[in-house]
Protein backbone atom coordinates (compact mmCIF):
# COMPACT_ATOMS: atom_id res chain seq x y z
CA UNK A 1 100.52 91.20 113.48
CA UNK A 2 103.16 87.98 112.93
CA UNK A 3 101.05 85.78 111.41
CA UNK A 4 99.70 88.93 108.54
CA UNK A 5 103.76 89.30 108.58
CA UNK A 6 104.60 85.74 107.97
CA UNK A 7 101.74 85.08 105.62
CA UNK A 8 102.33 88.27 103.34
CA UNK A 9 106.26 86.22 103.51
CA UNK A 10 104.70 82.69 102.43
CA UNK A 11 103.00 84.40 99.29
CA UNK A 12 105.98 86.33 98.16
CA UNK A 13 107.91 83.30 98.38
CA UNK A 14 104.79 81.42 96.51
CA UNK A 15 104.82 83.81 93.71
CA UNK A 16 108.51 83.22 92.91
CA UNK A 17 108.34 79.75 93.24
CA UNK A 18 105.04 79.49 91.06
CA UNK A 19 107.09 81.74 88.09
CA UNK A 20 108.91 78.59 87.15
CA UNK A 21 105.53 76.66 86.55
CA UNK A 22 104.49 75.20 83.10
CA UNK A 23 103.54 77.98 81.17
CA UNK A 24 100.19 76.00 80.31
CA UNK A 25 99.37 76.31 84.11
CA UNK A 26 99.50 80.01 84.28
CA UNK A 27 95.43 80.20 84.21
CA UNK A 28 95.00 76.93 86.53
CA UNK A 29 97.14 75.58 89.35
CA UNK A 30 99.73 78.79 89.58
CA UNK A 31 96.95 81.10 89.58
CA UNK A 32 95.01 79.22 92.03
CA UNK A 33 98.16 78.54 94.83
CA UNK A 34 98.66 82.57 94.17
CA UNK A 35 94.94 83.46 94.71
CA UNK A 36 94.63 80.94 98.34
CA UNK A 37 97.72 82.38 99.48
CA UNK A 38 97.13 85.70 99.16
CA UNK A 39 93.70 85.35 100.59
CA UNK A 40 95.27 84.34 103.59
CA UNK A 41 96.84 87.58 104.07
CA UNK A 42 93.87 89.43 103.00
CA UNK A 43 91.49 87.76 105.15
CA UNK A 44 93.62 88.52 108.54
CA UNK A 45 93.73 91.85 107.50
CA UNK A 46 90.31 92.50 106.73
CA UNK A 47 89.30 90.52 110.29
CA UNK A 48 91.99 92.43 111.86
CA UNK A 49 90.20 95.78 110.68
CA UNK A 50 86.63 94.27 111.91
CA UNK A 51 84.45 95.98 115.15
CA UNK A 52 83.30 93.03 116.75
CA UNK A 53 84.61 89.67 117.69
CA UNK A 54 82.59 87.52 115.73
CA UNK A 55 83.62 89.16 112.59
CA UNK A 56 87.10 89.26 113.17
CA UNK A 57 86.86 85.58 113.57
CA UNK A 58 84.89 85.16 110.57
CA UNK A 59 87.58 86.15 108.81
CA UNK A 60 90.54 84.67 110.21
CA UNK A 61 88.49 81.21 109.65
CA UNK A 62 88.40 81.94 106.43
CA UNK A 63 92.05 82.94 106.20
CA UNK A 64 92.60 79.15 108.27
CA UNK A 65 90.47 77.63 105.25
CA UNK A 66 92.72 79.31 102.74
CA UNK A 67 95.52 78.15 104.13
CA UNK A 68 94.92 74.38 103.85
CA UNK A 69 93.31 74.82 100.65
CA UNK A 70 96.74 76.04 99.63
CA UNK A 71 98.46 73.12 101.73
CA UNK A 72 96.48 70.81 98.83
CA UNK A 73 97.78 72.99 96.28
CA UNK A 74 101.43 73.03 97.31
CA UNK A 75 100.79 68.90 97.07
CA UNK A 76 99.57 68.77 93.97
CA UNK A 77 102.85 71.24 92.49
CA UNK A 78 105.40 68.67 94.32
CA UNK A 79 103.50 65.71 93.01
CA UNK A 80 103.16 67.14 88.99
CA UNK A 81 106.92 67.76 89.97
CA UNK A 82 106.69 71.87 89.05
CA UNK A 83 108.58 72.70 92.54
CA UNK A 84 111.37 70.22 93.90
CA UNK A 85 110.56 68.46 97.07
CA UNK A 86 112.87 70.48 99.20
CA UNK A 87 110.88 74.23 98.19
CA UNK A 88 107.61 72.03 99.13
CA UNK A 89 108.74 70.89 102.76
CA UNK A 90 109.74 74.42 103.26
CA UNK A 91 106.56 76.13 102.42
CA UNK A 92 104.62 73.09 103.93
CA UNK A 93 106.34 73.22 107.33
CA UNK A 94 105.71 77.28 106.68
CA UNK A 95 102.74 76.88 106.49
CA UNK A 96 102.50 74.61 109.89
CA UNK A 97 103.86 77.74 111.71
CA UNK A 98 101.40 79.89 110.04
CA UNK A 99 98.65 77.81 110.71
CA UNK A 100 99.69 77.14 114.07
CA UNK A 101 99.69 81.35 114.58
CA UNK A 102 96.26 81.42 112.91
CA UNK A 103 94.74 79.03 115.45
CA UNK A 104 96.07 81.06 118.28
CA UNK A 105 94.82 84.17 117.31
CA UNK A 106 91.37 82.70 116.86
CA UNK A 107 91.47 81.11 120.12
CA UNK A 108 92.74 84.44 121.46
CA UNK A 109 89.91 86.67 119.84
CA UNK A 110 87.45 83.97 120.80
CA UNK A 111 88.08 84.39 124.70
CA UNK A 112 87.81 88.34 123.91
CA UNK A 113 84.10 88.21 122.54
């Protein structure tokens, strides 16, 4: 699927990007940006690998919630300056596209059920 393809992209990219982070935020904010973004991926594969409808959903909702929950985390890195303004708007606007393929596929799998 795109959006497992693009997502599995966005935390790649994440993980680079978080390696030049304050040492002293290993445990907190890098680890935390790492764990939503991956979750993403996670969670559309584990819905994509679901029976029925309703689960499948389930799970790309949660993979939606992920997703802005790292939108607030990719905030908070621009604003303590750890990633330039420039790597944010790319990984924000990213994440538009990502979010935008996430809402179709739930909409999609919705009209299935």
């Amino acid at each position: 699927m795109k959006v497992w393809q693009d997502a599995h992209k966005f935390t790649i990219t994440v993980y680079k990007i978080t390696e030049g982070f304050p040492h002293g935020e290993q445990f907190s904010l890098t680890m935390q940006l790492r764990r939503s973004t991956s979750s993403m991926g996670a969670n559309i594969a584990e819905g994509f690998g679901r029976y029925h409808f309703k689960e499948k959903i389930k799970f790309y909702l949660n993979a939606r919630g992920s997703a802005v929950e790292s939108e607030n985390h990719i905030l908070l890195a621009r604003d303590l300056k750890y990633m330039t303004i420039a790597e944010s708007e790319i990984l924000l606007d990213n994440m538009k596209e990502i979010l935008r393929e996430l809402n179709g596929l739930i909409n999609s799998t919705g009209k299935k059920s």
